[in-house]
PDB file of N, CA and C in Angstrom:
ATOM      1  N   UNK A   1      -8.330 -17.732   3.450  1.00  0.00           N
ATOM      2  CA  UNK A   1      -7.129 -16.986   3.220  1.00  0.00           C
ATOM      3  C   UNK A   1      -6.321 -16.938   4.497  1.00  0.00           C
ATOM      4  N   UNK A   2      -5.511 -17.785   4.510  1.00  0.00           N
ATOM      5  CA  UNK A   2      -4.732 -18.121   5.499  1.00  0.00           C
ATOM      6  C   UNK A   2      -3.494 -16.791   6.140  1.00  0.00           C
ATOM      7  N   UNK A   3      -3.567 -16.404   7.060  1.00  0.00           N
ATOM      8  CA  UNK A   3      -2.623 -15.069   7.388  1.00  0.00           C
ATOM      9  C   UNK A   3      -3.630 -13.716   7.539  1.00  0.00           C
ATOM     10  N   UNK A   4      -4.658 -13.823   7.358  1.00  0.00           N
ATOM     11  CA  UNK A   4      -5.928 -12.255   7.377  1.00  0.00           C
ATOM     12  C   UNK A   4      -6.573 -12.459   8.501  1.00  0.00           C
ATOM     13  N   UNK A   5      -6.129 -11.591   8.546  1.00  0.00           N
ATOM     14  CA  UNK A   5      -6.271 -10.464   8.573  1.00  0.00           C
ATOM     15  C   UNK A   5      -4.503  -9.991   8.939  1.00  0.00           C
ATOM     16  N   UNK A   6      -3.627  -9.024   7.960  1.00  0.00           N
ATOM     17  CA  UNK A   6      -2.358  -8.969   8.542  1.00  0.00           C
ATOM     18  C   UNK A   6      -2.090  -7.949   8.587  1.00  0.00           C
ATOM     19  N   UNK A   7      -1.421  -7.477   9.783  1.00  0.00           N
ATOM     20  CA  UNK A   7      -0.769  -6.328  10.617  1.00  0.00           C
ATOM     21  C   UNK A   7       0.535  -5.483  10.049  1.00  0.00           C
ATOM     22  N   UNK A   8       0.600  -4.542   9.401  1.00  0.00           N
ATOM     23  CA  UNK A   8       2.442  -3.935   9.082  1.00  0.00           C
ATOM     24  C   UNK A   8       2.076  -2.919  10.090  1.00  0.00           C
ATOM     25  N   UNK A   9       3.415  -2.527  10.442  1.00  0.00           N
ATOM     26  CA  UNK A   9       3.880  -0.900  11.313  1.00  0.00           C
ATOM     27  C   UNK A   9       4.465  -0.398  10.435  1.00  0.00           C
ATOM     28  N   UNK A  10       4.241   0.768  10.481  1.00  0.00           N
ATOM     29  CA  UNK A  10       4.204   1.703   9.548  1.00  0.00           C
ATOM     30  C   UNK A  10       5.619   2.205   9.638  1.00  0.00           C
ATOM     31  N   UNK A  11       6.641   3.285   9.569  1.00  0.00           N
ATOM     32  CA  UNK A  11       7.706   3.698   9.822  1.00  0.00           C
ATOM     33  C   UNK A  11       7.628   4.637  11.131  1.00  0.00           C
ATOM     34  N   UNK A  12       6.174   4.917  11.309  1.00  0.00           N
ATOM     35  CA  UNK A  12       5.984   6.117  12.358  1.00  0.00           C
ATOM     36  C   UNK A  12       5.311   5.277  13.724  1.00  0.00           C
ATOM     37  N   UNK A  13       5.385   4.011  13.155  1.00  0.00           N
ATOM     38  CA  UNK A  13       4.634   3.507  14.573  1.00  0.00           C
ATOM     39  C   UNK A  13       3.209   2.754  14.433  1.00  0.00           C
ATOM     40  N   UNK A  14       2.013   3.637  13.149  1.00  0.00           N
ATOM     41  CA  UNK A  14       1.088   2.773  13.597  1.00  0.00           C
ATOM     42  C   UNK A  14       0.925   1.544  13.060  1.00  0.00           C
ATOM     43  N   UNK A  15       0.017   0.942  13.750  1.00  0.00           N
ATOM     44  CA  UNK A  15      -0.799   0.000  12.829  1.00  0.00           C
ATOM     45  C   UNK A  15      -1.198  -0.463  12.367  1.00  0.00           C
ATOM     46  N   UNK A  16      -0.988  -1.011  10.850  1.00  0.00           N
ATOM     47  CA  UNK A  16      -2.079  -0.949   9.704  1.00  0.00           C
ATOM     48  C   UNK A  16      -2.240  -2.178   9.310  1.00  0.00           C
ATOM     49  N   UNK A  17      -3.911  -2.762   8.962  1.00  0.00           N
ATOM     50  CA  UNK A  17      -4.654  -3.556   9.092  1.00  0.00           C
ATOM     51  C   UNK A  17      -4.708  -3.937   7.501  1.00  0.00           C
ATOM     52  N   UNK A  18      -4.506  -5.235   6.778  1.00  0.00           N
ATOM     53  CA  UNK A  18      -4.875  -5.622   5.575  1.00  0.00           C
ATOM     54  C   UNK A  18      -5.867  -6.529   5.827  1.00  0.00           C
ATOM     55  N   UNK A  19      -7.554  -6.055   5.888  1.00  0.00           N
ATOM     56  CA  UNK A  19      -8.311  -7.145   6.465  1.00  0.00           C
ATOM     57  C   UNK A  19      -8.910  -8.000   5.141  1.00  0.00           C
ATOM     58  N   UNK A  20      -9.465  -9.088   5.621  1.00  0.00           N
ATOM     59  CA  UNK A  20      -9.901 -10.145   4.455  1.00  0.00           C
ATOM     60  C   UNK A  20     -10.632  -9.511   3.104  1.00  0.00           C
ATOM     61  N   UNK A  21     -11.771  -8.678   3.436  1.00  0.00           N
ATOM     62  CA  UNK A  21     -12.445  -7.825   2.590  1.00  0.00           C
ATOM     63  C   UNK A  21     -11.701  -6.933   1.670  1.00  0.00           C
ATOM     64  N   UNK A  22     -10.609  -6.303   2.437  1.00  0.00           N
ATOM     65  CA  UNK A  22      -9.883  -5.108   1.138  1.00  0.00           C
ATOM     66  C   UNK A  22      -8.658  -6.362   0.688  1.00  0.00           C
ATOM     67  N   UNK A  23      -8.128  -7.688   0.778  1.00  0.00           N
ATOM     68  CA  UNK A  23      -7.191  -8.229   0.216  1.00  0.00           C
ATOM     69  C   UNK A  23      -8.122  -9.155  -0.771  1.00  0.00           C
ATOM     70  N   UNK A  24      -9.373  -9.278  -0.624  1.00  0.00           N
ATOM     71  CA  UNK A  24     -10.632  -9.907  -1.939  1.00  0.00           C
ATOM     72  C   UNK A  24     -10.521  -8.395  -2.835  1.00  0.00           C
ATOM     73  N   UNK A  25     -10.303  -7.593  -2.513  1.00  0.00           N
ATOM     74  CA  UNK A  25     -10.812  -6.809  -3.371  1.00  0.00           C
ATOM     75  C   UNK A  25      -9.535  -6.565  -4.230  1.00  0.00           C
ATOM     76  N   UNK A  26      -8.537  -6.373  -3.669  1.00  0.00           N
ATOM     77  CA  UNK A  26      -7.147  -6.140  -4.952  1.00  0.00           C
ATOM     78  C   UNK A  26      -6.832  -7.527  -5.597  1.00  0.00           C
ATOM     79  N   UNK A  27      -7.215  -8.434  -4.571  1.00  0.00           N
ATOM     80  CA  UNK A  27      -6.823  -9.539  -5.941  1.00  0.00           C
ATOM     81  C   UNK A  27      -7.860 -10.078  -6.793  1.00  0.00           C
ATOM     82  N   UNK A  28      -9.288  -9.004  -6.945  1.00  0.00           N
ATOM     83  CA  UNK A  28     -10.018  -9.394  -7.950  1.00  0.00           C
ATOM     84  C   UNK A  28     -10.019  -8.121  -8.660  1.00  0.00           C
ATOM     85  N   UNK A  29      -9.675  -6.788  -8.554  1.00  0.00           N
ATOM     86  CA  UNK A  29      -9.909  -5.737  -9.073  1.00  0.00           C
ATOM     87  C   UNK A  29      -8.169  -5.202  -9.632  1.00  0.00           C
ATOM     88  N   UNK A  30      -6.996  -5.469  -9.056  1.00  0.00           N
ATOM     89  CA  UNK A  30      -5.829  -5.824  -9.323  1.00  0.00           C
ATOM     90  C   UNK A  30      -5.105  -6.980  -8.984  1.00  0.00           C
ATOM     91  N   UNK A  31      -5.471  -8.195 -10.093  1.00  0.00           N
ATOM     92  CA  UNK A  31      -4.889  -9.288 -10.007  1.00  0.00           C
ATOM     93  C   UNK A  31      -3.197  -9.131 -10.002  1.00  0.00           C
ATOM     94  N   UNK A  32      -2.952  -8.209 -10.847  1.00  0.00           N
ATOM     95  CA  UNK A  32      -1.577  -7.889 -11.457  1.00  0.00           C
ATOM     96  C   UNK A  32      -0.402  -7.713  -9.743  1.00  0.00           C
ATOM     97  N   UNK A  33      -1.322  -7.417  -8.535  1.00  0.00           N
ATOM     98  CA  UNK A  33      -0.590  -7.643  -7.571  1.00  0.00           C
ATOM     99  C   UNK A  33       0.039  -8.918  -7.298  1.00  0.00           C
ATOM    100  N   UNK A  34      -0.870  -9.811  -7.711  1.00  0.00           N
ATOM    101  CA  UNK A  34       0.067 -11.291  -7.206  1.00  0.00           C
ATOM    102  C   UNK A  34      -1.061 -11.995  -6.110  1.00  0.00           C
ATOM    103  N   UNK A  35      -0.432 -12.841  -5.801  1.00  0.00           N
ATOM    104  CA  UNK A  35      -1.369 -13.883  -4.262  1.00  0.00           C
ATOM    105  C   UNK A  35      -0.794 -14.098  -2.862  1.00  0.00           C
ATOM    106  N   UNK A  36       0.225 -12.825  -2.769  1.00  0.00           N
ATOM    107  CA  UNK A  36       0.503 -13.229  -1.793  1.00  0.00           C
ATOM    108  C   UNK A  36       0.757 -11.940  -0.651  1.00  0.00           C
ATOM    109  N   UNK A  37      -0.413 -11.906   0.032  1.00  0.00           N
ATOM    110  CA  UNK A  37      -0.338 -10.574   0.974  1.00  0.00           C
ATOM    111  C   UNK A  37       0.845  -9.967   1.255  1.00  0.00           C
ATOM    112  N   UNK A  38       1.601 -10.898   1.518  1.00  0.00           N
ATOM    113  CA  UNK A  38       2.611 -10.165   2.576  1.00  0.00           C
ATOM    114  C   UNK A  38       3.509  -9.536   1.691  1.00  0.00           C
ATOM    115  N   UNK A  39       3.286  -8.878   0.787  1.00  0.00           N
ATOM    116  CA  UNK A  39       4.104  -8.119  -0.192  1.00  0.00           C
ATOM    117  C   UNK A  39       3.518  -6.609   0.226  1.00  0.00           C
ATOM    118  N   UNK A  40       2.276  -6.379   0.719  1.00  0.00           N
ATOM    119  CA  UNK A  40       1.573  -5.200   0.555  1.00  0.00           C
ATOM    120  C   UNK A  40       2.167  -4.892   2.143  1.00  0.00           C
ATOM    121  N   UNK A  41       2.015  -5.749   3.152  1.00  0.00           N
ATOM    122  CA  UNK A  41       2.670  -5.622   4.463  1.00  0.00           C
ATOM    123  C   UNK A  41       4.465  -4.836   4.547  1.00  0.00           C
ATOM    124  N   UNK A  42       5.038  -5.679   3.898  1.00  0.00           N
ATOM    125  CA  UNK A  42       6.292  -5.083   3.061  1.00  0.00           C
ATOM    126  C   UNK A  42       6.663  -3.705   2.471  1.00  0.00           C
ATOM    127  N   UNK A  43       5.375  -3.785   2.036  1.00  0.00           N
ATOM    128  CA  UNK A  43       5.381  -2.147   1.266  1.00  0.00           C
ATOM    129  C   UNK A  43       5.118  -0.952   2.410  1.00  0.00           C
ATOM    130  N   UNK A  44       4.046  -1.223   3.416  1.00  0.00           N
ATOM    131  CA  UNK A  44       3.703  -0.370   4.188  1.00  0.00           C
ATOM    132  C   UNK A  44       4.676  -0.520   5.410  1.00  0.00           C
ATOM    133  N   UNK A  45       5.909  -1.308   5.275  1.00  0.00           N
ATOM    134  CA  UNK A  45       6.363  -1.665   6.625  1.00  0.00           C
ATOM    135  C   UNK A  45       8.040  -0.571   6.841  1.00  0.00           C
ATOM    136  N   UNK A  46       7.982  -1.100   4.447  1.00  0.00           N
ATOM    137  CA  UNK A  46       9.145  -0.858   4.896  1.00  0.00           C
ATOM    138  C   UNK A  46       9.231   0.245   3.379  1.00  0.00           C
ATOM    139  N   UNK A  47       8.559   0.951   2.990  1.00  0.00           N
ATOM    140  CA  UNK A  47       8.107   1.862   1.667  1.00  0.00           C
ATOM    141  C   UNK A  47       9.509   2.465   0.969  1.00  0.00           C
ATOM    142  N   UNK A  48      10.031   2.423  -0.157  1.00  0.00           N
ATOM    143  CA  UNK A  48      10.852   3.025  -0.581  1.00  0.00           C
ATOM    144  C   UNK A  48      10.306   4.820  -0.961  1.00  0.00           C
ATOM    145  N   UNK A  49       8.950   4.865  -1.084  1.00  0.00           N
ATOM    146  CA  UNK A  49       8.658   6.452  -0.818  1.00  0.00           C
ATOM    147  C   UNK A  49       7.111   6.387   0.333  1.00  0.00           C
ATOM    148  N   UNK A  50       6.804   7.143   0.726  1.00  0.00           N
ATOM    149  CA  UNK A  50       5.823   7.529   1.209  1.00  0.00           C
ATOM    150  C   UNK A  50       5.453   8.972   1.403  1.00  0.00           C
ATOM    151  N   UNK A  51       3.913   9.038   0.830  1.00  0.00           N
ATOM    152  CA  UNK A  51       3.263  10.116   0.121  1.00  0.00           C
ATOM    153  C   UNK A  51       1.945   9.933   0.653  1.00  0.00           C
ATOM    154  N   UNK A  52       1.239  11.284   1.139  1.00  0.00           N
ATOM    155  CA  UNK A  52       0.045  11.770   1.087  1.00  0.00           C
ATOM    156  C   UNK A  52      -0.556  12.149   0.158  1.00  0.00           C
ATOM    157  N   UNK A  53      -2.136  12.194   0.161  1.00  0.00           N
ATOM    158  CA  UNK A  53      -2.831  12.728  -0.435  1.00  0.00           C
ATOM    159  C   UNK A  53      -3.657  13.755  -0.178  1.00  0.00           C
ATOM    160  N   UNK A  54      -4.675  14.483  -0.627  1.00  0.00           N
ATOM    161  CA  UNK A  54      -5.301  15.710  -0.314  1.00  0.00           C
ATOM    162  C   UNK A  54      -6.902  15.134   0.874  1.00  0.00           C
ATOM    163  N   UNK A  55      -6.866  14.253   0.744  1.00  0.00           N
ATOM    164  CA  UNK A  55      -7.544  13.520   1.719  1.00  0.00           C
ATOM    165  C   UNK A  55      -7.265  12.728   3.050  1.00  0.00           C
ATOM    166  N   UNK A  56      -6.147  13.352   3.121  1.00  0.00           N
ATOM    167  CA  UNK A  56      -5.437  12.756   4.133  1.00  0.00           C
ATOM    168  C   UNK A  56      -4.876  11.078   4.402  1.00  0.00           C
ATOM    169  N   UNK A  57      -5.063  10.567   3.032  1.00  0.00           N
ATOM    170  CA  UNK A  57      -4.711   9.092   2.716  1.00  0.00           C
ATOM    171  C   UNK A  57      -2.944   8.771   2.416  1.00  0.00           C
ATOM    172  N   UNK A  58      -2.427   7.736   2.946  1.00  0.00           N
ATOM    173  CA  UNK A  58      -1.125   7.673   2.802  1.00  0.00           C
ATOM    174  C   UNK A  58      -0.729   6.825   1.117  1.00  0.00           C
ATOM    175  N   UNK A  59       0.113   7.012   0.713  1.00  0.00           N
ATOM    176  CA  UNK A  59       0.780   6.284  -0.335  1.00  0.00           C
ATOM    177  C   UNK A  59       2.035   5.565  -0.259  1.00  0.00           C
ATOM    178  N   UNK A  60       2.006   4.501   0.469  1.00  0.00           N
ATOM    179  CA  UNK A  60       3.423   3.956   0.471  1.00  0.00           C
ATOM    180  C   UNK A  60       3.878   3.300  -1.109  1.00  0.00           C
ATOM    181  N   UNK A  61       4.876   3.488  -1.496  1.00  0.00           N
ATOM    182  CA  UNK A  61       5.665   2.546  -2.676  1.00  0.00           C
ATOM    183  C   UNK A  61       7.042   2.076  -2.566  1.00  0.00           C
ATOM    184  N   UNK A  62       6.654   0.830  -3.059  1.00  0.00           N
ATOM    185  CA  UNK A  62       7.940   0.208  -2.762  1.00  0.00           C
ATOM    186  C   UNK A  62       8.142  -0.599  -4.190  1.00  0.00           C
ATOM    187  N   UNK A  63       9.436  -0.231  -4.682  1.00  0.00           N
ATOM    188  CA  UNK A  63      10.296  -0.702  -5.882  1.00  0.00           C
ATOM    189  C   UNK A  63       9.678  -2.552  -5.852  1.00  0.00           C
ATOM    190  N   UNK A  64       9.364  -2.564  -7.423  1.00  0.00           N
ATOM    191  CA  UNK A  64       9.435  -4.240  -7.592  1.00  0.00           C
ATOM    192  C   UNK A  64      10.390  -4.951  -8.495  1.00  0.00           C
ATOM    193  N   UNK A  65      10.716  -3.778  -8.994  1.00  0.00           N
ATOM    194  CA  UNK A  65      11.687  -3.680 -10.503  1.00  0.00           C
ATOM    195  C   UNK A  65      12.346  -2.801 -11.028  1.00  0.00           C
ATOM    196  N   UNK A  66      13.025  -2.384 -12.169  1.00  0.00           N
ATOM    197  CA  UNK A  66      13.430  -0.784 -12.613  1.00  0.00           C
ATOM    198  C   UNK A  66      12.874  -0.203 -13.310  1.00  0.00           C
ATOM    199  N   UNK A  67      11.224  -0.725 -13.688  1.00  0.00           N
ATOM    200  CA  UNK A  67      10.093   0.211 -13.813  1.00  0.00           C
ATOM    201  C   UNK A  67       8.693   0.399 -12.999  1.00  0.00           C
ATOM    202  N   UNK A  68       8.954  -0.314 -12.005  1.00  0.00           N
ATOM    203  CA  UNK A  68       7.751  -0.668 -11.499  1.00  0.00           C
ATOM    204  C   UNK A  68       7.614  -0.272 -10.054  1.00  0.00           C
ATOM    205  N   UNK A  69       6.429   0.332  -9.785  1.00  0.00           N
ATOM    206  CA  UNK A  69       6.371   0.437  -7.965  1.00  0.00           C
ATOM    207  C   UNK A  69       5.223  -0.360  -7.650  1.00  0.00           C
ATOM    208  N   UNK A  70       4.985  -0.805  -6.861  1.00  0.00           N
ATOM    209  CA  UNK A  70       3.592  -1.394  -5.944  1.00  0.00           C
ATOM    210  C   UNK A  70       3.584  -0.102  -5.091  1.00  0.00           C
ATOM    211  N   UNK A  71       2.263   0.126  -5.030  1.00  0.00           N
ATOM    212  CA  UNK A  71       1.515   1.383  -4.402  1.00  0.00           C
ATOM    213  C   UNK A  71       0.507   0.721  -3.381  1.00  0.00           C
ATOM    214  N   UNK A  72       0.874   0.816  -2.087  1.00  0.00           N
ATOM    215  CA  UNK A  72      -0.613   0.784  -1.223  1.00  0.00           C
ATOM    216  C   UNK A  72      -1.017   1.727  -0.491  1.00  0.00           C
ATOM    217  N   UNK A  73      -2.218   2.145  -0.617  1.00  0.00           N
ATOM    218  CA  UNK A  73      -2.747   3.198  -0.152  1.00  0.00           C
ATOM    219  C   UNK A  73      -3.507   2.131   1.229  1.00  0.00           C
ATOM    220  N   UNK A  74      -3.006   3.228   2.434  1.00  0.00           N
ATOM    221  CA  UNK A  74      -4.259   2.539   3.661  1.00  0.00           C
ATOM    222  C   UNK A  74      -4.594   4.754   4.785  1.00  0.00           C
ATOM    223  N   UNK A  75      -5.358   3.929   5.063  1.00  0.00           N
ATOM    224  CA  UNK A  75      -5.542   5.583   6.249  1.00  0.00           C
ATOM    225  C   UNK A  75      -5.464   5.054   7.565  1.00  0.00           C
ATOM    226  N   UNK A  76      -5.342   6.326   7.978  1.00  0.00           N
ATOM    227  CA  UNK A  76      -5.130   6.199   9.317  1.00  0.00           C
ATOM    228  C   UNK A  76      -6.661   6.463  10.286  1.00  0.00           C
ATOM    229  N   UNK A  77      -7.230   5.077  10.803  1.00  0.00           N
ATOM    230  CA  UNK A  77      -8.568   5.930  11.118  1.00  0.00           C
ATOM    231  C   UNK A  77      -8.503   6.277  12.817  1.00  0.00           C
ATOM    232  N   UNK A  78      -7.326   5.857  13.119  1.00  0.00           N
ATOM    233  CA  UNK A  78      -6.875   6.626  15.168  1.00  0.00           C
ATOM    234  C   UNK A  78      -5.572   6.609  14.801  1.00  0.00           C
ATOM    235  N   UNK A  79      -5.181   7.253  15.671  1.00  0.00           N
ATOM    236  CA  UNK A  79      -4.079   8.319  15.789  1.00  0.00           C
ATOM    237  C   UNK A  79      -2.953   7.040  15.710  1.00  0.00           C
ATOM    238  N   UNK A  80      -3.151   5.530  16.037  1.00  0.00           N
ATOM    239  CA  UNK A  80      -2.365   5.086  16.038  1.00  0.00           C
ATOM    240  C   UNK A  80      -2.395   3.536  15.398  1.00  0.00           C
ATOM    241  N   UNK A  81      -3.447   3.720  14.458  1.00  0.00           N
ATOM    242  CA  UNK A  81      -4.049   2.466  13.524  1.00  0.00           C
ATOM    243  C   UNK A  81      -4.934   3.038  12.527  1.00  0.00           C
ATOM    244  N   UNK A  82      -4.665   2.175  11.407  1.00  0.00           N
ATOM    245  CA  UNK A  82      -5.018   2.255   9.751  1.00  0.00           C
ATOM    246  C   UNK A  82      -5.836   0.841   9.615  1.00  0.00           C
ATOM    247  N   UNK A  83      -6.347   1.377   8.051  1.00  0.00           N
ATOM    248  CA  UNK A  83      -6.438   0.089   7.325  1.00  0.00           C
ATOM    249  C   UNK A  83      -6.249   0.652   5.988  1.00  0.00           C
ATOM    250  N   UNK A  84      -6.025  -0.481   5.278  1.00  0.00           N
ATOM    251  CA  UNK A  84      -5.764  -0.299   3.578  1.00  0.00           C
ATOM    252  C   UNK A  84      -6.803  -0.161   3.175  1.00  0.00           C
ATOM    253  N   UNK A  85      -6.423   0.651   2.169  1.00  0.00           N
ATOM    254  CA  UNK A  85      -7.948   1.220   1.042  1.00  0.00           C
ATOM    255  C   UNK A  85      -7.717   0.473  -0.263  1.00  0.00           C
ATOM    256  N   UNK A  86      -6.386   0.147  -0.729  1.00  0.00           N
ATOM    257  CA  UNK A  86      -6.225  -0.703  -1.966  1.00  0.00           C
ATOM    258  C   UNK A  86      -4.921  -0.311  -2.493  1.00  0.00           C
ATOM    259  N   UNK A  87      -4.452  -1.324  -3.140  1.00  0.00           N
ATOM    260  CA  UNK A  87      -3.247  -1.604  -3.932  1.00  0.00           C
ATOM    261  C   UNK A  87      -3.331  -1.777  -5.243  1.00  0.00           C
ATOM    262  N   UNK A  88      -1.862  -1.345  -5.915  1.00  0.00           N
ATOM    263  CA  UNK A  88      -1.954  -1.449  -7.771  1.00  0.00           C
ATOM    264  C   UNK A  88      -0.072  -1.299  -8.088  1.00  0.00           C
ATOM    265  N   UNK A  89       0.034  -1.767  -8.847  1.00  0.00           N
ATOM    266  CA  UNK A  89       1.133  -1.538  -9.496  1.00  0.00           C
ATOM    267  C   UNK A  89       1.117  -0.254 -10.705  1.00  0.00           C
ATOM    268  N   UNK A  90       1.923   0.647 -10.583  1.00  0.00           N
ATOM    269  CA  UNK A  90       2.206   1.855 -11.113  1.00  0.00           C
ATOM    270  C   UNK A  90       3.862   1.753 -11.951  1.00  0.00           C
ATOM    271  N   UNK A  91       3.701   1.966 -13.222  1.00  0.00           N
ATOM    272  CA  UNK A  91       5.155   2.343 -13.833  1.00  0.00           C
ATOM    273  C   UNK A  91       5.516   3.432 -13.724  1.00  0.00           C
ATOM    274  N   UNK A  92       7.032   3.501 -13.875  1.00  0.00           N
ATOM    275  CA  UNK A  92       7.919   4.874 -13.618  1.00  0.00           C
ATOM    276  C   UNK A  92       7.180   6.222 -14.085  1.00  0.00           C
ATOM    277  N   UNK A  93       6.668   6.034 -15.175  1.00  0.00           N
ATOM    278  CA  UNK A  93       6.188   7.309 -16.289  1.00  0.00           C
ATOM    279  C   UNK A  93       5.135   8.245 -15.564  1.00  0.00           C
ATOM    280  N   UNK A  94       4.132   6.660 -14.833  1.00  0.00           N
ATOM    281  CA  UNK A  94       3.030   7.544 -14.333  1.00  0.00           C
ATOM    282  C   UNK A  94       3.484   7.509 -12.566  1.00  0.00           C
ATOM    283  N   UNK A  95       4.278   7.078 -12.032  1.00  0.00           N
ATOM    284  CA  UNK A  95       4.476   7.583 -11.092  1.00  0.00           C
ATOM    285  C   UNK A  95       4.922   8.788 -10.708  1.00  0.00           C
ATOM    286  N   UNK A  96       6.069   9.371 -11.498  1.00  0.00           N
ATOM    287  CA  UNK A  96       6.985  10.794 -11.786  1.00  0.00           C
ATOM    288  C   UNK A  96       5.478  11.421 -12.309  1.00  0.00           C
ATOM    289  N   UNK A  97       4.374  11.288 -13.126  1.00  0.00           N
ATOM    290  CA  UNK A  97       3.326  12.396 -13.384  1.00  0.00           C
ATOM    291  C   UNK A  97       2.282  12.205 -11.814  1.00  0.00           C
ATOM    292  N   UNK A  98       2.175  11.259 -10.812  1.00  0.00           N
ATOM    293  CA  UNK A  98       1.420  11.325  -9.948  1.00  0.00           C
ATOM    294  C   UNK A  98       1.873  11.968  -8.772  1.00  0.00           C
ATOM    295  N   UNK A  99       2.831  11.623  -8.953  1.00  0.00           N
ATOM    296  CA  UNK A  99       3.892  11.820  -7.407  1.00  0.00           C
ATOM    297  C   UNK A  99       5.062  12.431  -7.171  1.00  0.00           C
ATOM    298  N   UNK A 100       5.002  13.539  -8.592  1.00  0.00           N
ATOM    299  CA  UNK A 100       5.709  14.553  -8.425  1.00  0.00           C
ATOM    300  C   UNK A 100       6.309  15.760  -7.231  1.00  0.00           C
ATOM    301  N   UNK A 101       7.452  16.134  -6.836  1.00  0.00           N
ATOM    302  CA  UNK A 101       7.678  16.677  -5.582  1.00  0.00           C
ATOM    303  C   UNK A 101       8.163  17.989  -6.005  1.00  0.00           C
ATOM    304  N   UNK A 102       7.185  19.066  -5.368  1.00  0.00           N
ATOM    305  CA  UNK A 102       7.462  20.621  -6.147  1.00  0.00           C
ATOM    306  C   UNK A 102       9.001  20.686  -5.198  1.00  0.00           C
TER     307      UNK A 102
END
């Protein structure tokens, strides 16, 4: 897999790592992402939302369509570098029920 292990900066600065192991794992567990990393780099580089979780995990999404987001989740494991935990494509319906903003 030519390009892996690949690097995005985040909007705040850090680091974040898409290494060979977690980019085998979304394109056998979510094929529906596609084959080509640098879409998930994209997402975390340049996110049309970004969202936490109660675990302290980030949610970047970035628009693919006018129903569709790509979601990558990565953490931050030093103050100034991540790695991805995994990616999926999410429609409008269940994004507005996941990622609702009180």
């Amino acid at each position: 897999m030519e390009g892996l292990p690949a690097v995005a900066t985040t909007p705040d600065g850090k680091k974040i790592t898409l290494a060979r192991d977690d980019w085998l794992h979304v394109r056998f567990r979510h094929p529906e992402v596609g084959t080509d990393p640098s879409v998930l780099v994209q997402a975390v580089s340049d996110p049309d939302e970004l969202h936490t979780d109660e675990r302290g995990a980030f949610h970047a999404l970035k628009r693919i369509d006018k129903g569709h987001f790509l979601v990558v989740i990565y953490r931050a494991a030093e103050p100034d570098r991540g790695l991805t935990k995994t990616t999926f494509i999410i429609n409008q319906k269940r994004k507005s029920r996941r990622y609702w903003v009180q």
